[in-house]
Structure formats: structure tokens, C-alpha cells
Protein backbone atom coordinates (compact mmCIF):
# COMPACT_ATOMS: atom_id res chain seq x y z
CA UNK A 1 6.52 -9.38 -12.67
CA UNK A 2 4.35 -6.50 -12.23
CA UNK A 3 2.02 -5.54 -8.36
CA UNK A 4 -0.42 -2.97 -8.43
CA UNK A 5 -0.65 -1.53 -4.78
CA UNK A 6 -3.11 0.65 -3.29
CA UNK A 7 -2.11 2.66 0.21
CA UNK A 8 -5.42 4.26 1.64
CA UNK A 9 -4.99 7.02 4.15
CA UNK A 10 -6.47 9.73 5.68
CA UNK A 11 -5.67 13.28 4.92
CA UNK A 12 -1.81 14.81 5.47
CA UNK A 13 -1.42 13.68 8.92
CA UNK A 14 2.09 13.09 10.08
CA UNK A 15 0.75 9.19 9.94
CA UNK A 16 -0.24 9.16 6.23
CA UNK A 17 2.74 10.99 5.28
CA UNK A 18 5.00 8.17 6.71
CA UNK A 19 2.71 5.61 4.98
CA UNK A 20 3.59 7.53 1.56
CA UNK A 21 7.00 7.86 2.62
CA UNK A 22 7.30 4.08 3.25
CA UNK A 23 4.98 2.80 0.68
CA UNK A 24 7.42 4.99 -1.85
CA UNK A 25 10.71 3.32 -0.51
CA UNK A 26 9.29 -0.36 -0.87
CA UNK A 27 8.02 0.14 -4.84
CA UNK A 28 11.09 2.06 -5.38
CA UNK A 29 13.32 -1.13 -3.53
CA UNK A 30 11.24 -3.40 -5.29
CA UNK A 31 11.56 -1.88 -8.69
CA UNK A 32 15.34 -1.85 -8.55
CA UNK A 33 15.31 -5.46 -7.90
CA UNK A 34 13.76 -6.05 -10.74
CA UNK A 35 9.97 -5.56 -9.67
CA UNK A 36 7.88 -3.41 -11.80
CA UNK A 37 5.21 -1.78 -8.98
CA UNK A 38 2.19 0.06 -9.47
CA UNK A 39 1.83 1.98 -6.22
CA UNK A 40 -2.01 4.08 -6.22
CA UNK A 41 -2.40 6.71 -2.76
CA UNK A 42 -5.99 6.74 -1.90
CA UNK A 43 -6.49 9.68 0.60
CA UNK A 44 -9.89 8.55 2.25
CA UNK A 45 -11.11 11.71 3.17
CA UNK A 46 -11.25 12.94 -0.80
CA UNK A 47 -12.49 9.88 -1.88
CA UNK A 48 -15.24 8.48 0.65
CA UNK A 49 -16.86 5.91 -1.63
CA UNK A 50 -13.22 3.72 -1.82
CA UNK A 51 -13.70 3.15 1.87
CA UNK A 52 -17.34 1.57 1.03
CA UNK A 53 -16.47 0.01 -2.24
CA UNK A 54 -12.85 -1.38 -1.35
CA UNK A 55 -14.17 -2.48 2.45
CA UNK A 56 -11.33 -0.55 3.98
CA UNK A 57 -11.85 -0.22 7.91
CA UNK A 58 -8.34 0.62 9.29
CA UNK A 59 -5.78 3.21 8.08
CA UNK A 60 -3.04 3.09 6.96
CA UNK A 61 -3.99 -0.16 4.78
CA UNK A 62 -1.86 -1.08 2.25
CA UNK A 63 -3.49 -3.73 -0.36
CA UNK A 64 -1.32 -5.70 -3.16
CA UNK A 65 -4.65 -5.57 -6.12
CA UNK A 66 -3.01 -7.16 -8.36
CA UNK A 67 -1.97 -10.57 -9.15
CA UNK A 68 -5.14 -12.14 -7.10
CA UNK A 69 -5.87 -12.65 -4.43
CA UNK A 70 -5.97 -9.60 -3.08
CA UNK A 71 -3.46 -9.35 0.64
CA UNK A 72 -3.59 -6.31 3.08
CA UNK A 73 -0.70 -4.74 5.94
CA UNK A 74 -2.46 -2.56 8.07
CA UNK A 75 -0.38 -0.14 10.17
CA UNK A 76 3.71 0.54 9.31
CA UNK A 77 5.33 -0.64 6.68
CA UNK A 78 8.56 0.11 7.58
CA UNK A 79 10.10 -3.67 7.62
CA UNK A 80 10.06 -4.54 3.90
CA UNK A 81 11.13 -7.84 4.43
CA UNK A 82 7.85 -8.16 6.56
CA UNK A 83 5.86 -6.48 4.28
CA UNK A 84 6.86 -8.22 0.88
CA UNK A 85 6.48 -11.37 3.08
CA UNK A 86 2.81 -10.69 3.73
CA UNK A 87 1.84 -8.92 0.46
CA UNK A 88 3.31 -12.36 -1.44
CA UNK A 89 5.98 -9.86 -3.08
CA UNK A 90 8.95 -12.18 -3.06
């Protein structure tokens, strides 16, 4: 099974880097379990219009795009159980 993700965050604050950093570990623990993901950083502050276009309104967001529907986890991501649980990754 394949997920596209997209992580949206702001800049190369200490926050944003630890999104990365977690967003990283869960497609990486994912894809050794047999998970192919698709993982997409969207730094807000280069790109203004995916804020407008993708209705993004907290960061860090994390959004599973792909299969539909669409699921968000706002804030750490640092329990993947949690995470996978709430993204429909299972």
C-alpha cells in the first residue's frame, strides 16, 4: 500500500525541524514494515499559496493526501502509534 504525506511548516525553527525529524522516522518505520510512503515538506513561508490552496491554519500539520479522504495531526508526531491511528495508516 502506498500514503502520500504532506508536513507543512514554517521556516527552520527548532519546531519544524522536529516535525521533519519525526515525520522522517514514521515514513521510514512505516516503510520497513512494509509501507511504501510518500512524505512531501512544505515550508510555508517559501510557498505562501499552499497555505491558501491546501486550507492549512495550524503548523506543524501533517496531512495523509493520498488514499482519500484526506486526515490531518496537527502538533507532534512523536507517538506513531497515535499518529498512524489518526492518519488511517494501519
Amino acid at each position: 500500500m502506498k500514503y502520500v504525506l504532506k508536513l507543512y511548516i514554517s521556516g527552520e525553527s527548532e519546531r519544524a525541524k522536529t516535525a521533519k525529524e519525526e515525520a522522517y522516522a514514521l515514513s521510514n518505520y512505516h516503510y520497513n514494515g512494509g509501507y511504501e510512503i510518500e512524505l512531501e515538506i512544505i515550508d510555508v513561508m517559501k510557498n505562501k499559496d499552499a497555505v491558501k490552496n491546501d486550507d492549512v491554519f495550524i503548523l506543524p500539520t501533517l496531512e495523509r493526501v493520498f488514499p482519500l479522504p484526506r486526515r490531518r495531526v496537527i502538533g507532534q508526531f512523536s507517538d506513531m502509534q497515535k499518529v498512524f491511528s489518526y492518519l488511517g495508516i494501519e
